[in-house]
Each structure stands twice: as structure tokens, then as C-alpha cells.
PDB file of N, CA and C in Angstrom:
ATOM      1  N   UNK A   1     185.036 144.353 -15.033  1.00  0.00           N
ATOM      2  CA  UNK A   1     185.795 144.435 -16.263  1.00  0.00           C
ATOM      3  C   UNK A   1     185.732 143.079 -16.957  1.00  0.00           C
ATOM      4  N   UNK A   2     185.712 142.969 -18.299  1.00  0.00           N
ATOM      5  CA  UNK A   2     185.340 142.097 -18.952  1.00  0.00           C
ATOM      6  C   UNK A   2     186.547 141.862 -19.851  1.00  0.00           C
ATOM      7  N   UNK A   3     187.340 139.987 -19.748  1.00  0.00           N
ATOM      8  CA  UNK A   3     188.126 139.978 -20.664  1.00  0.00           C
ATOM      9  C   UNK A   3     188.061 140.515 -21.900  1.00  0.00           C
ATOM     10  N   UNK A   4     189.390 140.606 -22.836  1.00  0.00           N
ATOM     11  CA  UNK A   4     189.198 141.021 -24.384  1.00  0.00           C
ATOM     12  C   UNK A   4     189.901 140.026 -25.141  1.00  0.00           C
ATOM     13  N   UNK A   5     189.953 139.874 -26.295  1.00  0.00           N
ATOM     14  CA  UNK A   5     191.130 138.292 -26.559  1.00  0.00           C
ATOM     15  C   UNK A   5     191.979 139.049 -26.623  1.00  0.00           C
ATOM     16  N   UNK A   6     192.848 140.293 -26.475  1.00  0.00           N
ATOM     17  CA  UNK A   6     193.737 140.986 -26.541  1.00  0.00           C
ATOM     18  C   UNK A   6     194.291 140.260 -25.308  1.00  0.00           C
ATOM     19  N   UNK A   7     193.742 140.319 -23.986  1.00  0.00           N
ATOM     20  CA  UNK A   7     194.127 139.702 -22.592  1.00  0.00           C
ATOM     21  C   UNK A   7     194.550 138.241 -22.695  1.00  0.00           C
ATOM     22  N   UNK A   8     193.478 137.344 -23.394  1.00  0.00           N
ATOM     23  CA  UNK A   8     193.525 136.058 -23.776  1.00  0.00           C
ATOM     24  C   UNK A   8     195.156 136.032 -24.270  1.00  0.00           C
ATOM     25  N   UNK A   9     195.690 136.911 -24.834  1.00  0.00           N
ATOM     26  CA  UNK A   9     196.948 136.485 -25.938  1.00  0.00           C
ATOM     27  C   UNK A   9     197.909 136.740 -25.153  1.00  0.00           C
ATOM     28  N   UNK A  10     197.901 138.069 -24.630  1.00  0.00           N
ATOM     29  CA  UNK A  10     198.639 138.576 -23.587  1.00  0.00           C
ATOM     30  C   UNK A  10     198.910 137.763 -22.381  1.00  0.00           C
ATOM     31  N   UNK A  11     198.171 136.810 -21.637  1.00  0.00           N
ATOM     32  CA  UNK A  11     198.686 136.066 -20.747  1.00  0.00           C
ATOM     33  C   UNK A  11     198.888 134.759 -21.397  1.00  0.00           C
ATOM     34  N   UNK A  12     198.709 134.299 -22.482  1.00  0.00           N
ATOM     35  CA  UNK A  12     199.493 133.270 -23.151  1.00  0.00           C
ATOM     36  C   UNK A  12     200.509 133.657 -23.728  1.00  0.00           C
ATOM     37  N   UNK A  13     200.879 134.830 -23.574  1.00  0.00           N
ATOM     38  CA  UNK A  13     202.621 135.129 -24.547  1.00  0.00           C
ATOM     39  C   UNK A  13     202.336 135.127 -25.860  1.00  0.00           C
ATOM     40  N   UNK A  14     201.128 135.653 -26.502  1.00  0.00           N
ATOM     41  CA  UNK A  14     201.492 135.351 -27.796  1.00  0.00           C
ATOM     42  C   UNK A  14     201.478 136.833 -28.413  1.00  0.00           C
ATOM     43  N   UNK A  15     200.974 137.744 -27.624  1.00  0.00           N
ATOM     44  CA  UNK A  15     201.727 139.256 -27.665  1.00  0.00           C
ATOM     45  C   UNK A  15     202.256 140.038 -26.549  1.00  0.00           C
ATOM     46  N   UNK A  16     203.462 140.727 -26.726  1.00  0.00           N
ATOM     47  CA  UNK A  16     204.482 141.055 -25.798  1.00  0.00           C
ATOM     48  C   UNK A  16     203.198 141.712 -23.986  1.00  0.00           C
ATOM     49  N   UNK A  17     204.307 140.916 -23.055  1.00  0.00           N
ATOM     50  CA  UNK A  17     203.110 141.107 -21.901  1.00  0.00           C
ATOM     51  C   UNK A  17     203.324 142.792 -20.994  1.00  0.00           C
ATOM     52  N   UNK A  18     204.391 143.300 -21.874  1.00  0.00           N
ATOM     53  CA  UNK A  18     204.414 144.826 -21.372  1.00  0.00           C
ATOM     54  C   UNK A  18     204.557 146.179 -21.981  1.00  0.00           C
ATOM     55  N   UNK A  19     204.306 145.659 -23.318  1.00  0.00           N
ATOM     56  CA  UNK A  19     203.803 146.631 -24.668  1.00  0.00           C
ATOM     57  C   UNK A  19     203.289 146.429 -25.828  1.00  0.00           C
ATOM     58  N   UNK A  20     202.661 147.178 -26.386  1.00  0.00           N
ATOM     59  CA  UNK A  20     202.068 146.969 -28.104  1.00  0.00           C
ATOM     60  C   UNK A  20     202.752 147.934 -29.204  1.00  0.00           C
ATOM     61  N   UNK A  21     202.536 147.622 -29.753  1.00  0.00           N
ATOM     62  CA  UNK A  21     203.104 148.871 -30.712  1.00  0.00           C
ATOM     63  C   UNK A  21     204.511 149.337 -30.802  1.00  0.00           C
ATOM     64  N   UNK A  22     205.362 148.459 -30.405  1.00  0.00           N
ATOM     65  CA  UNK A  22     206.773 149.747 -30.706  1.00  0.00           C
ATOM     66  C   UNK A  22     206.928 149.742 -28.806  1.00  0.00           C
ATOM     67  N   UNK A  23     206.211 149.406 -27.870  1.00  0.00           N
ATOM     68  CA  UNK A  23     206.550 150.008 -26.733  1.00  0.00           C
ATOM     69  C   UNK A  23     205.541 151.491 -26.477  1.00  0.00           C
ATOM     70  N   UNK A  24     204.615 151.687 -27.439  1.00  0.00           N
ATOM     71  CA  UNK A  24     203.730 152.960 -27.392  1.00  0.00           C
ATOM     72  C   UNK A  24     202.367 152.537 -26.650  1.00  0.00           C
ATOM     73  N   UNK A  25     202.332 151.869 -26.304  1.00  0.00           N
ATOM     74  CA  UNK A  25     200.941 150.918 -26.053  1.00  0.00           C
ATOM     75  C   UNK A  25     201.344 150.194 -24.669  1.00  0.00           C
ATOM     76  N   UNK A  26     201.617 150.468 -23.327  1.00  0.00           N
ATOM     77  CA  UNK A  26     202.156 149.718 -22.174  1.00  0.00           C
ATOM     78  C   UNK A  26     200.777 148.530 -22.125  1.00  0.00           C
ATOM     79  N   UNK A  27     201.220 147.582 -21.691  1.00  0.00           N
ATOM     80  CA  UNK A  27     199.918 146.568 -21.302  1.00  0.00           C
ATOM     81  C   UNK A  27     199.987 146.430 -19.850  1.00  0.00           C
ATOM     82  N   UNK A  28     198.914 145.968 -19.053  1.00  0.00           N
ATOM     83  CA  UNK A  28     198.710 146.052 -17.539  1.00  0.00           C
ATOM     84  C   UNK A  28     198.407 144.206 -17.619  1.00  0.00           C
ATOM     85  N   UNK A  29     199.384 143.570 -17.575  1.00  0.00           N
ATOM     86  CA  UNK A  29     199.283 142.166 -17.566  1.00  0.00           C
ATOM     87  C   UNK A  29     198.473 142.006 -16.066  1.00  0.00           C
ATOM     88  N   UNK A  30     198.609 142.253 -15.021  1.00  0.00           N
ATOM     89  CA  UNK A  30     197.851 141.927 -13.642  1.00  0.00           C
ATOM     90  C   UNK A  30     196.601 142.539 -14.209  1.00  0.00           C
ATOM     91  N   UNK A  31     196.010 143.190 -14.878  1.00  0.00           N
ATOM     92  CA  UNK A  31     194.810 143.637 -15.234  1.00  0.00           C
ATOM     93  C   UNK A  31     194.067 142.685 -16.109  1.00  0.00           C
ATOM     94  N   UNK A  32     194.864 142.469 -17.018  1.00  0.00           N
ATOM     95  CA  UNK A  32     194.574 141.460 -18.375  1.00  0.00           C
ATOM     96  C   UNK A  32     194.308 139.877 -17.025  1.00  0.00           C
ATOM     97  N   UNK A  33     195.227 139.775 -16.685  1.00  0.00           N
ATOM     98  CA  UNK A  33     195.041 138.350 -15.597  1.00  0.00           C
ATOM     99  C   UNK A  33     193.585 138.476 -14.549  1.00  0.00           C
ATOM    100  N   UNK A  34     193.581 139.815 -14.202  1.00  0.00           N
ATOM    101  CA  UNK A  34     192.522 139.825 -13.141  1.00  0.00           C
ATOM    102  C   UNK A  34     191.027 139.839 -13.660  1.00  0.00           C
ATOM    103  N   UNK A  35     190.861 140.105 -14.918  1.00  0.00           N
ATOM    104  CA  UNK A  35     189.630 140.512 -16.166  1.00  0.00           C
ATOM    105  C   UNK A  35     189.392 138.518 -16.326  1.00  0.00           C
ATOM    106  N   UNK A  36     190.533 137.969 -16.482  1.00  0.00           N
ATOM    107  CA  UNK A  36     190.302 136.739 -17.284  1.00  0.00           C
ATOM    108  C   UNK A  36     189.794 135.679 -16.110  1.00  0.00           C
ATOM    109  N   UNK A  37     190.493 136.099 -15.260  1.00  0.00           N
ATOM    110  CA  UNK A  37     190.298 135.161 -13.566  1.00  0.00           C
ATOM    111  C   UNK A  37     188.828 135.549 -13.388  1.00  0.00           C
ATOM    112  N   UNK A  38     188.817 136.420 -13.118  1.00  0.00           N
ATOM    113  CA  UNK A  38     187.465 136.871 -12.698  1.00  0.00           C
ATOM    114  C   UNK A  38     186.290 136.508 -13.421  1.00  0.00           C
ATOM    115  N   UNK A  39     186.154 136.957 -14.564  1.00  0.00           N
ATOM    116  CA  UNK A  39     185.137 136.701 -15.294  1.00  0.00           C
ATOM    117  C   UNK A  39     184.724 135.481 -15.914  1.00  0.00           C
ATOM    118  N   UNK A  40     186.033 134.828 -16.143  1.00  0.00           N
ATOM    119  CA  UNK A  40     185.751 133.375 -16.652  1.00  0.00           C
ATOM    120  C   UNK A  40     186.693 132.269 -15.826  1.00  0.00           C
ATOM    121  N   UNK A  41     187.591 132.249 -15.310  1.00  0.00           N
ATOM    122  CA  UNK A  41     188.303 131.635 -14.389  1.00  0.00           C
ATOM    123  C   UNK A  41     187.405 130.714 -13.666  1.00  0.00           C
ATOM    124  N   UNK A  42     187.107 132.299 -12.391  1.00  0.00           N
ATOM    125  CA  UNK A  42     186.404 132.276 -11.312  1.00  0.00           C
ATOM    126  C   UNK A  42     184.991 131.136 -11.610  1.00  0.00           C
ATOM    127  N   UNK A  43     184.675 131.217 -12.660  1.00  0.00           N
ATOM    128  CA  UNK A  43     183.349 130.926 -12.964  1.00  0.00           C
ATOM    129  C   UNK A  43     183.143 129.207 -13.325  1.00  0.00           C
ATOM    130  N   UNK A  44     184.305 129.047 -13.824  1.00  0.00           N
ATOM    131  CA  UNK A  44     184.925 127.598 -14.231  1.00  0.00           C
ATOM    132  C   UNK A  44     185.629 126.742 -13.667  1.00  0.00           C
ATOM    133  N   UNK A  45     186.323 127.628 -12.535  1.00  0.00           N
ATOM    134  CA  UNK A  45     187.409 126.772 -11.838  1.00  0.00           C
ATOM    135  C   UNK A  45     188.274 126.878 -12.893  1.00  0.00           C
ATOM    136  N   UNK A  46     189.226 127.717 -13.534  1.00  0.00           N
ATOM    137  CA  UNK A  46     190.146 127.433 -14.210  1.00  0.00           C
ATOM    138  C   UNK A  46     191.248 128.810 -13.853  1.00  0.00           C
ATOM    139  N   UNK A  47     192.435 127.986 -13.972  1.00  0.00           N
ATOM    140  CA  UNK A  47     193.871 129.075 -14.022  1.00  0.00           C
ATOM    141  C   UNK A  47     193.375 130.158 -15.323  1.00  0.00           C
ATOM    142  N   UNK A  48     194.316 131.206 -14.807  1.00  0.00           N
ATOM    143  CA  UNK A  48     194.321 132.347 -15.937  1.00  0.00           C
ATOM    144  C   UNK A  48     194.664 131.898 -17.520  1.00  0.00           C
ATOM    145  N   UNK A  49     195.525 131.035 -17.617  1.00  0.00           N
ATOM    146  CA  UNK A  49     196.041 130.133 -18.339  1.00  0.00           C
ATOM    147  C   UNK A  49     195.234 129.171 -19.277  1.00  0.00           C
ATOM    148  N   UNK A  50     194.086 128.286 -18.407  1.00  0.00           N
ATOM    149  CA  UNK A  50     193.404 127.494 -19.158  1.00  0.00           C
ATOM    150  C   UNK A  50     192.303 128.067 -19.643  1.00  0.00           C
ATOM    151  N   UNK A  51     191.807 129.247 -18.966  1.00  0.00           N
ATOM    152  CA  UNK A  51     190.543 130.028 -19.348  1.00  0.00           C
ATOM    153  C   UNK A  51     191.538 131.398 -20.825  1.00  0.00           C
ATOM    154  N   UNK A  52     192.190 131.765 -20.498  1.00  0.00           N
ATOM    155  CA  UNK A  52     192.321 132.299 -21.825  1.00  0.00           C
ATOM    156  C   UNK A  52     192.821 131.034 -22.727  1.00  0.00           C
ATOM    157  N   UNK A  53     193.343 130.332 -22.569  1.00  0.00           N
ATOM    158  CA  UNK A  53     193.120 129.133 -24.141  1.00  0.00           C
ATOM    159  C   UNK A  53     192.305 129.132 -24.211  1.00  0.00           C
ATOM    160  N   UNK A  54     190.984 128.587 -23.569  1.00  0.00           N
ATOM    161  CA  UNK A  54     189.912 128.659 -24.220  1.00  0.00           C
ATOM    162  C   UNK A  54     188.799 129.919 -24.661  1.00  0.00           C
ATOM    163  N   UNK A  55     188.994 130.990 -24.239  1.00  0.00           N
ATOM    164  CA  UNK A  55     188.865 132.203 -25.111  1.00  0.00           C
ATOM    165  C   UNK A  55     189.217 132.353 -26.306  1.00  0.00           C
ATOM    166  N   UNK A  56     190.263 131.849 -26.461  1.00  0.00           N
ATOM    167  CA  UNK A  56     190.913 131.752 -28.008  1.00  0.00           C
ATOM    168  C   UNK A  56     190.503 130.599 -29.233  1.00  0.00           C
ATOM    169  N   UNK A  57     190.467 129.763 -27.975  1.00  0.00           N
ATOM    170  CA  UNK A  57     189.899 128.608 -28.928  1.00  0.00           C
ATOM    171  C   UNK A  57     188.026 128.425 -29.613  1.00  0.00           C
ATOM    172  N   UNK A  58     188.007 129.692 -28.246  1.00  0.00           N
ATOM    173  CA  UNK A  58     186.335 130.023 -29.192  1.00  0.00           C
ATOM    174  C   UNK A  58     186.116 130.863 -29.903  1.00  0.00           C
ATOM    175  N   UNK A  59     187.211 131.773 -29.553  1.00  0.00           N
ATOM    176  CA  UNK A  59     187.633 133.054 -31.123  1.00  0.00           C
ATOM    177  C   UNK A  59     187.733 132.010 -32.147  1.00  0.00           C
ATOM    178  N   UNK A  60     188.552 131.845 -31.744  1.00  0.00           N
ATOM    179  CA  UNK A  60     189.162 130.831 -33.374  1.00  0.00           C
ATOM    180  C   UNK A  60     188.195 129.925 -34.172  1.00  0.00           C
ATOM    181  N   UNK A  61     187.165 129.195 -33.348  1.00  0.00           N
ATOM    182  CA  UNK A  61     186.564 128.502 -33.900  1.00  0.00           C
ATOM    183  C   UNK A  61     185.420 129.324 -34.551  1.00  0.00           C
ATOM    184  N   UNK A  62     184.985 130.754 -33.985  1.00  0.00           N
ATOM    185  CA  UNK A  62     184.024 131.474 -34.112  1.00  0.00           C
ATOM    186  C   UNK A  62     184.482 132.104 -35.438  1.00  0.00           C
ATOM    187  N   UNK A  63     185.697 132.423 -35.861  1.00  0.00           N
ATOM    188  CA  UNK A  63     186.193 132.860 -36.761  1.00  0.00           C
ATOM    189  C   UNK A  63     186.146 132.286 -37.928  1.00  0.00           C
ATOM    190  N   UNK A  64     186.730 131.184 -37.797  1.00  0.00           N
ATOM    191  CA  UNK A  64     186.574 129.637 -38.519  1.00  0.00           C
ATOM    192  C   UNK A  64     185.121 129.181 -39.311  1.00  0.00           C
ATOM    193  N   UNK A  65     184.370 129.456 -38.340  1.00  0.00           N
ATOM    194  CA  UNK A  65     182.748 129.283 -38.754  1.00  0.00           C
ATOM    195  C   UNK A  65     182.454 130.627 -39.496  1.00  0.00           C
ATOM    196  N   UNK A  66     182.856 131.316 -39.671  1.00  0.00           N
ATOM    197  CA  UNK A  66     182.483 132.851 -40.075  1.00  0.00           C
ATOM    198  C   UNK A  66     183.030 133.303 -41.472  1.00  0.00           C
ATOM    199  N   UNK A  67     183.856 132.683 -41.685  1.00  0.00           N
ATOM    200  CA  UNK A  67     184.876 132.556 -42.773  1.00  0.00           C
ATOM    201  C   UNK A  67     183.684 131.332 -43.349  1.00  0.00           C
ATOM    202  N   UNK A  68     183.373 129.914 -43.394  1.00  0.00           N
ATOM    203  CA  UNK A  68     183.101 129.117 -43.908  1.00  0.00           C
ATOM    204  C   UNK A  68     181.960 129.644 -44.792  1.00  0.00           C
ATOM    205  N   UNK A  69     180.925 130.310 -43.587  1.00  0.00           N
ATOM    206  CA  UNK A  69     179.640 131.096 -44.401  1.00  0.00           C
ATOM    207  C   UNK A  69     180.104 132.029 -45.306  1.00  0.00           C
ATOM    208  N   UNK A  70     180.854 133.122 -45.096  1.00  0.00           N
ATOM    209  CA  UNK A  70     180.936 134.122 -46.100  1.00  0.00           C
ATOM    210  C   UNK A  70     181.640 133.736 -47.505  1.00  0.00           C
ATOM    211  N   UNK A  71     182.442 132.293 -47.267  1.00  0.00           N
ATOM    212  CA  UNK A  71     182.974 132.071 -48.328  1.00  0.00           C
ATOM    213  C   UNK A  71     181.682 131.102 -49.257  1.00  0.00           C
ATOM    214  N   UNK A  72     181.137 130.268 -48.488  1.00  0.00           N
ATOM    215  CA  UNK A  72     179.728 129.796 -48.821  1.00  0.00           C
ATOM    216  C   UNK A  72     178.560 130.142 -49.835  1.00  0.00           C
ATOM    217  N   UNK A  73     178.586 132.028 -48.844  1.00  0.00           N
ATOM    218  CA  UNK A  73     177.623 132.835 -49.319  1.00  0.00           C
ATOM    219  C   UNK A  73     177.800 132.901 -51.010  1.00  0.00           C
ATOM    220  N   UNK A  74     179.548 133.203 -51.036  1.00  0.00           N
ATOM    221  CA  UNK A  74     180.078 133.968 -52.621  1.00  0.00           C
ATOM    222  C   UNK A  74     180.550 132.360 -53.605  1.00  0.00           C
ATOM    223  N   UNK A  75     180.010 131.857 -53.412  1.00  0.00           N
ATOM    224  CA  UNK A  75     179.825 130.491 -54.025  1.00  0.00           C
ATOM    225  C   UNK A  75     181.030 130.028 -54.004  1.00  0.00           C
ATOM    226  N   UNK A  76     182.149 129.698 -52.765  1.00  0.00           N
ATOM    227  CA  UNK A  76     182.817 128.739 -52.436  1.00  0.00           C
ATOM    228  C   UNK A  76     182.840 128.013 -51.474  1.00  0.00           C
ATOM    229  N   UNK A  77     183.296 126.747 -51.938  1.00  0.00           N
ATOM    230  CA  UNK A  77     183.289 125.013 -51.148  1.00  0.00           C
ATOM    231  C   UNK A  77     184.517 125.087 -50.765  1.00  0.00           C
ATOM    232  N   UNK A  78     184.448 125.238 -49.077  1.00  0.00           N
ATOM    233  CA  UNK A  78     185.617 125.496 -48.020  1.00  0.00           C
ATOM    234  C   UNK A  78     186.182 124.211 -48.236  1.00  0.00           C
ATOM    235  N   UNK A  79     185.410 123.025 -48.377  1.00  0.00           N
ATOM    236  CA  UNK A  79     186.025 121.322 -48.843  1.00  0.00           C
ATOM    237  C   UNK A  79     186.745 121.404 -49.484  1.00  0.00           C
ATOM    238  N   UNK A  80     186.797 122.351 -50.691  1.00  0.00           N
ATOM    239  CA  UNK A  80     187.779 122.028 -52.558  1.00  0.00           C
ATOM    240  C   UNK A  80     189.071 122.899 -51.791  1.00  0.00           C
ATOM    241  N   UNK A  81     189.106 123.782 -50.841  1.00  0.00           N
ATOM    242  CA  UNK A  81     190.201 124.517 -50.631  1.00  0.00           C
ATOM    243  C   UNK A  81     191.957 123.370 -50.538  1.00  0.00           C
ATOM    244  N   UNK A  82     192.625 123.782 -50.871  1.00  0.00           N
ATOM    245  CA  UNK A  82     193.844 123.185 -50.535  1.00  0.00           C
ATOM    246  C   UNK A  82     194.415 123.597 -49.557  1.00  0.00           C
TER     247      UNK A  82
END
């Protein structure tokens, strides 16, 4: 099983660690933990903890870069932004 950044957020607390939606959506936090350990943890030497920050922090930056081009593409300078 392969982390999702859904897991990434979920064991950082930054969405509820035993539902989505209203409580319609249960989450399996030991699942989300065992996906993140395993696959990237294990691989790094890192807590569940430091390996989903950095899942996020490569979402984010991946996002970040993705946004720069498309705004690029339609002839805006991410620099002039305020």
C-alpha cells in the first residue's frame, strides 16, 4: 500500500484522524501510519511524523512549481504578485 497526502495530513493532524466529511468518511489512522512507515519511513529511517512532513513539503513545493508555470504560460510574473 502506497501513502496518499490524505495520510501525510492525517498523521500530522491537519485533518480529523477518525473521520472526513461530517463523520461519513471513518479514517484508519494505523493504516494511514503503516502506508507512510513503510513505504517511505522504512526507507529513510524516518518516524511516521518526519516522513509525512516531508510528503507534504514535496506536495507543496510540487504545487508551488505548477502554479508558477501555468501562471507563466497565461502571461503572468509570479515576481509582480503581492
Amino acid at each position: 500500500m502506497h501513502p496518499t497526502v490524505t495520510d501525510a495530513n492525517v498523521i500530522l493532524g491537519y485533518l480529523d484522524r477518525e473521520a472526513l466529511l461530517g463523520g461519513g468518511l471513518p479514517i484508519d489512522y494505523a493504516a494511514a501510519e503503516r502506508a507512510v512507515l513503510t513505504d517511505v519511513g522504512a526507507h529513510y529511517s524516518l518516524s511516521a511524523v518526519d516522513a509525512a512532513e516531508r510528503i507534504v513539503r514535496i506536495v507543496n513545493s510540487n504545487m508551488a512549481q505548477a502554479l508558477r508555470i501555468v501562471s507563466v504560460e497565461r502571461g503572468h510574473d509570479p515576481a509582480n504578485s503581492a
